[in-house]
PDB file of N, CA and C in Angstrom:
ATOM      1  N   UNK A   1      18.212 169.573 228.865  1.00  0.00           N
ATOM      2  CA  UNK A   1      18.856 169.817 230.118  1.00  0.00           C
ATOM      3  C   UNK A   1      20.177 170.527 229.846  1.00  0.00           C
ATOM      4  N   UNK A   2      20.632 171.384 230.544  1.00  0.00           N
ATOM      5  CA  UNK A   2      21.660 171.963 230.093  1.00  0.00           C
ATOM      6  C   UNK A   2      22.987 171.950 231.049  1.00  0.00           C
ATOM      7  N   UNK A   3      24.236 171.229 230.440  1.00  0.00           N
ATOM      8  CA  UNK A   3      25.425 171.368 231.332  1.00  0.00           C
ATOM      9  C   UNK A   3      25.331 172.643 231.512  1.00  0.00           C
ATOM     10  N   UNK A   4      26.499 172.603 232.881  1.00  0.00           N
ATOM     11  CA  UNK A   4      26.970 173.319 233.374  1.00  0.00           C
ATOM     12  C   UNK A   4      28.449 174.434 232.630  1.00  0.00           C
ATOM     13  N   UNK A   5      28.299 175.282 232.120  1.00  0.00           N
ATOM     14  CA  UNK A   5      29.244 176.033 231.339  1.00  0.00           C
ATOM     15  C   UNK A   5      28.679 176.346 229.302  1.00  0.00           C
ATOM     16  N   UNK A   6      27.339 175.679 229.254  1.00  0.00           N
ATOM     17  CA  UNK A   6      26.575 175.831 228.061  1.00  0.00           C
ATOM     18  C   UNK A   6      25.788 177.175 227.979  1.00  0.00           C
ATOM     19  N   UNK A   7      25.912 177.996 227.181  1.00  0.00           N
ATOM     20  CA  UNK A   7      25.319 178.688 226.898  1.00  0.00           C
ATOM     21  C   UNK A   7      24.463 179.225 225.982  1.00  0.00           C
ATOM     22  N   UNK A   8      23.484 180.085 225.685  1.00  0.00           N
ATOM     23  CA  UNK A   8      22.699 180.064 224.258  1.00  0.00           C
ATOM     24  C   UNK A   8      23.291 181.120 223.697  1.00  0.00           C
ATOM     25  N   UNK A   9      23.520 181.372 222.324  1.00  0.00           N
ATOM     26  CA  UNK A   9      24.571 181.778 221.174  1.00  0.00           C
ATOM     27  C   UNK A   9      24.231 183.403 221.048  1.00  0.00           C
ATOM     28  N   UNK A  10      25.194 184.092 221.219  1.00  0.00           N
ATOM     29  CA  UNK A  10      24.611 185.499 221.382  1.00  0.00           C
ATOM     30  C   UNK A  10      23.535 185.989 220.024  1.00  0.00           C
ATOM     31  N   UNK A  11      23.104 187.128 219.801  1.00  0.00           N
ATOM     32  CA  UNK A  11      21.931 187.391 219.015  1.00  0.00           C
ATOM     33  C   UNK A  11      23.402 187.580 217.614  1.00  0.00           C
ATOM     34  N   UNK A  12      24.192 187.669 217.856  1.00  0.00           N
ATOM     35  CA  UNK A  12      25.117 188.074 216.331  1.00  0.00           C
ATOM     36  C   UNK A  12      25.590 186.583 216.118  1.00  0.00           C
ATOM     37  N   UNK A  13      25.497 185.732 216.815  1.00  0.00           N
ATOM     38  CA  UNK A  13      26.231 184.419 216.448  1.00  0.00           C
ATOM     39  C   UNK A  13      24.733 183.753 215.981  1.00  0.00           C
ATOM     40  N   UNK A  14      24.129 183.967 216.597  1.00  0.00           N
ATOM     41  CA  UNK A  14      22.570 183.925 216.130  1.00  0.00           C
ATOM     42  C   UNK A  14      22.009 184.351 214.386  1.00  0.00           C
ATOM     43  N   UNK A  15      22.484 185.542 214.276  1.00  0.00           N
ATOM     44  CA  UNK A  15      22.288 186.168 212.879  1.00  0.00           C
ATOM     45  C   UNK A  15      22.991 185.862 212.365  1.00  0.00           C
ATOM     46  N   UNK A  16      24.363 185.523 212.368  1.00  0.00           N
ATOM     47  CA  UNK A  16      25.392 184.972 211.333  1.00  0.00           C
ATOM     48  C   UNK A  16      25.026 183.718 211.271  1.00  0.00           C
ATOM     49  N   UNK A  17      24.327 182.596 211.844  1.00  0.00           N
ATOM     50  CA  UNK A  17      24.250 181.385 211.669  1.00  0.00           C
ATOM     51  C   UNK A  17      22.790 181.526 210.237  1.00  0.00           C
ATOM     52  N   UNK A  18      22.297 182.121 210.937  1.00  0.00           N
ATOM     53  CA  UNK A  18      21.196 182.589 209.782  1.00  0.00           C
ATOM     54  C   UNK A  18      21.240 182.851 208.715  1.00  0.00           C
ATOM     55  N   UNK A  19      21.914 184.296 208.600  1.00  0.00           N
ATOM     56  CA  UNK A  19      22.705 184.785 207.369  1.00  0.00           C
ATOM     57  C   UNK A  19      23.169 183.083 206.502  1.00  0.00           C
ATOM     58  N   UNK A  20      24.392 182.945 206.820  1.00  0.00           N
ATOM     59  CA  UNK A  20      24.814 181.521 206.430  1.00  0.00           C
ATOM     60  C   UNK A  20      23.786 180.715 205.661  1.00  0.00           C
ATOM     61  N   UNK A  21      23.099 179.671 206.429  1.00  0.00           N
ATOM     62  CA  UNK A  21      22.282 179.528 205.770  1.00  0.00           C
ATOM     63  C   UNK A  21      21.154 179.755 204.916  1.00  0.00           C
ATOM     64  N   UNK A  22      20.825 181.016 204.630  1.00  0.00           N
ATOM     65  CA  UNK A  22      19.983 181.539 203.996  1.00  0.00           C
ATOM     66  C   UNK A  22      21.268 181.713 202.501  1.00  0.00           C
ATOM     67  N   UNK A  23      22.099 182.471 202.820  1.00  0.00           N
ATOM     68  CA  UNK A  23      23.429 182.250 201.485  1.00  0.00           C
ATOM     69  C   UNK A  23      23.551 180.908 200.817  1.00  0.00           C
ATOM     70  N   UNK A  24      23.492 179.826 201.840  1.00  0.00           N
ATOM     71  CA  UNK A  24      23.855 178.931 201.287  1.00  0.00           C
ATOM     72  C   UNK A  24      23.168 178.759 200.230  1.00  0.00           C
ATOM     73  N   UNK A  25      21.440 178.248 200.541  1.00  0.00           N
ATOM     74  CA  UNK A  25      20.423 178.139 199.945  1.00  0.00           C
ATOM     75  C   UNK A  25      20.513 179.017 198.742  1.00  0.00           C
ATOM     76  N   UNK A  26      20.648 180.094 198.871  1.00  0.00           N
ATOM     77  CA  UNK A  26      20.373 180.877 197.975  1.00  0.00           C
ATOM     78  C   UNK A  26      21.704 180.714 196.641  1.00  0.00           C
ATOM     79  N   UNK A  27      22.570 180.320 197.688  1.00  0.00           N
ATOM     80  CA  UNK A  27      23.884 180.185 195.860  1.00  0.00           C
ATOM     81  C   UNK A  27      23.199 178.852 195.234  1.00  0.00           C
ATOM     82  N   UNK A  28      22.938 177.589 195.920  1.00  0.00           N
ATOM     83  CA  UNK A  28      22.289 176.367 195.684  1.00  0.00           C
ATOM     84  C   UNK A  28      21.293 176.460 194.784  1.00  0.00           C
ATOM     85  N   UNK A  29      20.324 177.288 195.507  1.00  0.00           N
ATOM     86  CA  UNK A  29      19.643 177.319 194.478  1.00  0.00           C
ATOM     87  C   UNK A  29      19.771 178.240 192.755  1.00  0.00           C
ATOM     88  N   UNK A  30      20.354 179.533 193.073  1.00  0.00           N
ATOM     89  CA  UNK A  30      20.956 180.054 191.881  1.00  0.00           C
ATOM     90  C   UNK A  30      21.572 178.961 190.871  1.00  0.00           C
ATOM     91  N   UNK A  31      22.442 178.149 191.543  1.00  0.00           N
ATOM     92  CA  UNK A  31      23.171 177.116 190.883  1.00  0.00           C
ATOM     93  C   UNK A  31      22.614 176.370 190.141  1.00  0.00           C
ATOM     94  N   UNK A  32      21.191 175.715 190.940  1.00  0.00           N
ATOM     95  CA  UNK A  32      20.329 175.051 190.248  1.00  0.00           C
ATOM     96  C   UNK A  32      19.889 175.244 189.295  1.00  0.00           C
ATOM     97  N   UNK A  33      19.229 176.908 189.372  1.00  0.00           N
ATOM     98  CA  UNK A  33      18.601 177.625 188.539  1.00  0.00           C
ATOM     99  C   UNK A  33      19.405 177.576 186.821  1.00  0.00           C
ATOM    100  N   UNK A  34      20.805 177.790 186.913  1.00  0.00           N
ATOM    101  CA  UNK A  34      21.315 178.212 185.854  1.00  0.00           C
ATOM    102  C   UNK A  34      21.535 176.883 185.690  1.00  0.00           C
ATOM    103  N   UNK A  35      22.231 175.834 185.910  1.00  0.00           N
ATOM    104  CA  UNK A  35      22.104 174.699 185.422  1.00  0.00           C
ATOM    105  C   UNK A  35      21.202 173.732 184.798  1.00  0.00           C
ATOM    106  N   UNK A  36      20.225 174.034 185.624  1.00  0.00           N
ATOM    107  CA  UNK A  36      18.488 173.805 184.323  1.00  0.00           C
ATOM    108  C   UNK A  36      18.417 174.649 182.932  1.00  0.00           C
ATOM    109  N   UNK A  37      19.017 175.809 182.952  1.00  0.00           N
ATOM    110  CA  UNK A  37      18.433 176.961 182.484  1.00  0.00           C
ATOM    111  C   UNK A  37      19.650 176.155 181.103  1.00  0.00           C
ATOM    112  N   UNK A  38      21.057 175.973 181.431  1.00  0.00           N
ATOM    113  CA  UNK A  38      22.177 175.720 180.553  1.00  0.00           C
ATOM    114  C   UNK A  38      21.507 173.999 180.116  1.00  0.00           C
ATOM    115  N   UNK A  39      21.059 173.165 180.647  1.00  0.00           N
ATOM    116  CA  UNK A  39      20.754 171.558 180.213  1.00  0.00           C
ATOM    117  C   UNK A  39      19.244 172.369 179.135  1.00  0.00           C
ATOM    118  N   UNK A  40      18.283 173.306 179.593  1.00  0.00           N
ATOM    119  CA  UNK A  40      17.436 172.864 178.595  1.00  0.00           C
ATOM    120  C   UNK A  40      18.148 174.224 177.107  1.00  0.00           C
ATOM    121  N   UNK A  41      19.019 174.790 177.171  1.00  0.00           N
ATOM    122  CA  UNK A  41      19.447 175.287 176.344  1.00  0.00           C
ATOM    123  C   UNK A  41      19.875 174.263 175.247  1.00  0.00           C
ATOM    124  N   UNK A  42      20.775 173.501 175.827  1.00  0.00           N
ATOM    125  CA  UNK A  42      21.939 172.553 174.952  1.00  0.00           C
ATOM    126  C   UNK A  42      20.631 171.224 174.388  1.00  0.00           C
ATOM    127  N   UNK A  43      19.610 170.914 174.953  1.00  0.00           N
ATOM    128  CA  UNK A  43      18.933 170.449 174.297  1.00  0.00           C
ATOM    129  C   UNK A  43      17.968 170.907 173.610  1.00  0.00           C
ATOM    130  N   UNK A  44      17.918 172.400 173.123  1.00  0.00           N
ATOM    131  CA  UNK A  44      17.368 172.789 172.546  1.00  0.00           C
ATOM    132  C   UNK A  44      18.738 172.821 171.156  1.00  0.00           C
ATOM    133  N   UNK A  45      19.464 173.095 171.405  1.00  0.00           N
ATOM    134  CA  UNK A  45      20.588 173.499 170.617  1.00  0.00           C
ATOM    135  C   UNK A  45      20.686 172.160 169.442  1.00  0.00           C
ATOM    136  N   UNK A  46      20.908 171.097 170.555  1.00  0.00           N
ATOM    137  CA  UNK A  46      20.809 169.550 170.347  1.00  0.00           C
ATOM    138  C   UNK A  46      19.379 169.079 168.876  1.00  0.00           C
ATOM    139  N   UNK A  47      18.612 169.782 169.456  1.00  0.00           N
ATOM    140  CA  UNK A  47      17.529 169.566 168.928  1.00  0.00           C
ATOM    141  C   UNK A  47      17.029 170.036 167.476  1.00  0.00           C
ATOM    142  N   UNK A  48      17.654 171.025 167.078  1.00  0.00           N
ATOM    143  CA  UNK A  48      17.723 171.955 166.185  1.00  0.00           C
ATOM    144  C   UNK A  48      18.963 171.606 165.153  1.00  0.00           C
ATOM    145  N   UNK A  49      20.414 171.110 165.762  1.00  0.00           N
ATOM    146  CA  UNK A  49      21.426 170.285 165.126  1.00  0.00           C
ATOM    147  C   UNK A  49      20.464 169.294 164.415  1.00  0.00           C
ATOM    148  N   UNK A  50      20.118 168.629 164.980  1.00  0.00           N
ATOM    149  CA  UNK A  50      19.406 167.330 164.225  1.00  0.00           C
ATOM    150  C   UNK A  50      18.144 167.320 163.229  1.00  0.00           C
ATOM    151  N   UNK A  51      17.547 168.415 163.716  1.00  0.00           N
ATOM    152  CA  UNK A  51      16.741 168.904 162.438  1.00  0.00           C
ATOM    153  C   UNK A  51      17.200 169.302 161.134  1.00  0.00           C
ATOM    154  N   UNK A  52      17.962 170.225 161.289  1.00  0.00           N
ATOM    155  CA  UNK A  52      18.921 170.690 160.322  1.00  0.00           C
ATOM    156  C   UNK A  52      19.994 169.227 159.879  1.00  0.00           C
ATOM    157  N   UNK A  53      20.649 168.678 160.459  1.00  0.00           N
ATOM    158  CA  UNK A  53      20.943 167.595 159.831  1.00  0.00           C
ATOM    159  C   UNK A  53      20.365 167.040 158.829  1.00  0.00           C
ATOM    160  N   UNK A  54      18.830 166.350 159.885  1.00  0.00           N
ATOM    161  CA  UNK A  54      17.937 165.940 158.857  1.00  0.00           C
ATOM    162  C   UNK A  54      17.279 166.598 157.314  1.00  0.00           C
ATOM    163  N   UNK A  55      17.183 167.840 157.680  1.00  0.00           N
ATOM    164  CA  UNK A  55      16.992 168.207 156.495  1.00  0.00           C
ATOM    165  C   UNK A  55      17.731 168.619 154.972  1.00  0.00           C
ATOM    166  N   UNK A  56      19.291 168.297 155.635  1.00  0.00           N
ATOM    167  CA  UNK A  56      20.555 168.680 154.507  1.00  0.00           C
ATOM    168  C   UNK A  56      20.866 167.038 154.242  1.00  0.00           C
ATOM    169  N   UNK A  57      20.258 166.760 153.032  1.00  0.00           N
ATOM    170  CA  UNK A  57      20.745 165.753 152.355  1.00  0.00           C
ATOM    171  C   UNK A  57      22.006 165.149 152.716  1.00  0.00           C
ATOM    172  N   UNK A  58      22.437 163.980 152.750  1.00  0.00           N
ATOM    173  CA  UNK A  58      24.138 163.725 152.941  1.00  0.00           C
ATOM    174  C   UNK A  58      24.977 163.800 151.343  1.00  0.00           C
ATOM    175  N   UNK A  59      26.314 163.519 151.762  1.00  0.00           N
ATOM    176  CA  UNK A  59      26.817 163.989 150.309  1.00  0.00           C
ATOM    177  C   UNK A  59      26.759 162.598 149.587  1.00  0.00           C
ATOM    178  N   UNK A  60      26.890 161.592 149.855  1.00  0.00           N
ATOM    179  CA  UNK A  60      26.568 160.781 149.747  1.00  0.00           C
ATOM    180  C   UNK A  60      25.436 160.053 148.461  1.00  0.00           C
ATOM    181  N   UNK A  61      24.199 160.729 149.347  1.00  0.00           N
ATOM    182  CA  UNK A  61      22.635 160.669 148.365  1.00  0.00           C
ATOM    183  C   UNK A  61      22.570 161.521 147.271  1.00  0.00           C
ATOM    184  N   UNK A  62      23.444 162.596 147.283  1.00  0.00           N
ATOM    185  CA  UNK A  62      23.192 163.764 146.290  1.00  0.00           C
ATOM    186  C   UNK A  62      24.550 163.499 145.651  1.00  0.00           C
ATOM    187  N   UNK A  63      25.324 162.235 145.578  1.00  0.00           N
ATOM    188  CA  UNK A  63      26.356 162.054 144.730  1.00  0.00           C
ATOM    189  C   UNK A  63      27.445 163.309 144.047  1.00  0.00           C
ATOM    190  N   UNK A  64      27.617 163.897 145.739  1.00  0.00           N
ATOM    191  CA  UNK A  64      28.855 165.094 145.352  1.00  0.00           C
ATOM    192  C   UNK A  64      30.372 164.123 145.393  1.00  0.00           C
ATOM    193  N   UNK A  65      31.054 164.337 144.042  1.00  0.00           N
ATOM    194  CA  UNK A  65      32.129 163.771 144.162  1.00  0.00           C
ATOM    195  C   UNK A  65      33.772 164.900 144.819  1.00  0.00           C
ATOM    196  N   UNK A  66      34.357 163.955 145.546  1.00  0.00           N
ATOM    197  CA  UNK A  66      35.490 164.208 146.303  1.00  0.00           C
ATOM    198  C   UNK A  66      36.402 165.176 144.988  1.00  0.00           C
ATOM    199  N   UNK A  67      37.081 166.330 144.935  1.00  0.00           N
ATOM    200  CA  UNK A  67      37.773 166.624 143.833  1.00  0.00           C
ATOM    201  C   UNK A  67      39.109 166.120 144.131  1.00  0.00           C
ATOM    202  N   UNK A  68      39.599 165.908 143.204  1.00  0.00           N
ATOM    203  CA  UNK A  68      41.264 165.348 143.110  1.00  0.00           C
ATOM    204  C   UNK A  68      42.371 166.197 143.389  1.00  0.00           C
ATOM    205  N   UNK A  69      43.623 165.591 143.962  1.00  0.00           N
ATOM    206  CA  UNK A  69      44.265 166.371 144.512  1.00  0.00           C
ATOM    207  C   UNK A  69      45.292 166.154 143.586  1.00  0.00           C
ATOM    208  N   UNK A  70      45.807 167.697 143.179  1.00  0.00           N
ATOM    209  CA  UNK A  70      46.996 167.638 142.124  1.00  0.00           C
ATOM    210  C   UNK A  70      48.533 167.526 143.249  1.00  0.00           C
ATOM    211  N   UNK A  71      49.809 167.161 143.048  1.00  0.00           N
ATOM    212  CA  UNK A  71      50.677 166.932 143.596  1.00  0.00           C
ATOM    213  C   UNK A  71      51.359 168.357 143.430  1.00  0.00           C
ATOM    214  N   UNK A  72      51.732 169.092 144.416  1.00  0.00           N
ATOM    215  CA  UNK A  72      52.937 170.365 144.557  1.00  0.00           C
ATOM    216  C   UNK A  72      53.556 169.645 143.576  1.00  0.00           C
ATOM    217  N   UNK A  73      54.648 168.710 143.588  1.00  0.00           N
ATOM    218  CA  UNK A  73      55.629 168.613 142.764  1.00  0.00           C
ATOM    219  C   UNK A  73      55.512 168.275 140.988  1.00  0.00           C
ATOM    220  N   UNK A  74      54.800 167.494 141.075  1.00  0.00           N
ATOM    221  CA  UNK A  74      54.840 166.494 139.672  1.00  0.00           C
ATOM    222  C   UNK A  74      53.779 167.149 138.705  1.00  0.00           C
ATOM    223  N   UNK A  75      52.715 168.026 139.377  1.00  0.00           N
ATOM    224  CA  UNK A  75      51.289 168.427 139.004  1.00  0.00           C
ATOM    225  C   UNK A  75      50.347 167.606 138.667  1.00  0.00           C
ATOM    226  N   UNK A  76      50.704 166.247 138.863  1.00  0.00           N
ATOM    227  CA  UNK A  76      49.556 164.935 138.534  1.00  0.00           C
ATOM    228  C   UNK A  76      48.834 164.510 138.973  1.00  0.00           C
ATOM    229  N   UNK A  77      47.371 164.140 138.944  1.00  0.00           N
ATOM    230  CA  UNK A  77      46.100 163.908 140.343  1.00  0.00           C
ATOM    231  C   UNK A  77      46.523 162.980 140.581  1.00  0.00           C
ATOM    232  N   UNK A  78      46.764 162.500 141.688  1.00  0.00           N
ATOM    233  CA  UNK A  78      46.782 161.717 143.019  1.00  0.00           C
ATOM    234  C   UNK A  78      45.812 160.955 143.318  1.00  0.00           C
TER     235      UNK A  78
END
């Protein structure tokens, strides 16, 4: 039912309401897009760190020793 002084939205207030939402959607979804696109990157990245981890021995197991530090002043290991 329609008051009295209501009117229906001219054809440009019409197309800009449109426009609008169709932008919206469309940055939203772009947004989406690259944010999937950046999460399955970093777990690929993620994924590949840990392989490579796994496969480089620690220093530890392969008994690399720390070298000694001579003193600037005195020249004596520390």
């Amino acid at each position: 039912m329609k008051m009295p002084g209501e009117s229906r939205p001219s054809s440009f207030e019409a197309v800009f309401a449109a426009y609008a939402v169709v932008a919206t959607f469309a940055l939203g979804y772009g947004h989406w897009r690259l944010a999937t696109r950046q999460n399955e990157q970093n777990a690929k990245i993620e994924q590949q760190r840990q392989e490579q981890q796994a496969a480089v021995p620690d220093r530890d197991q392969i008994g690399v020793v720390q070298p000694t530090r001579r003193s600037p002043v005195t020249g004596w290991n520390n």
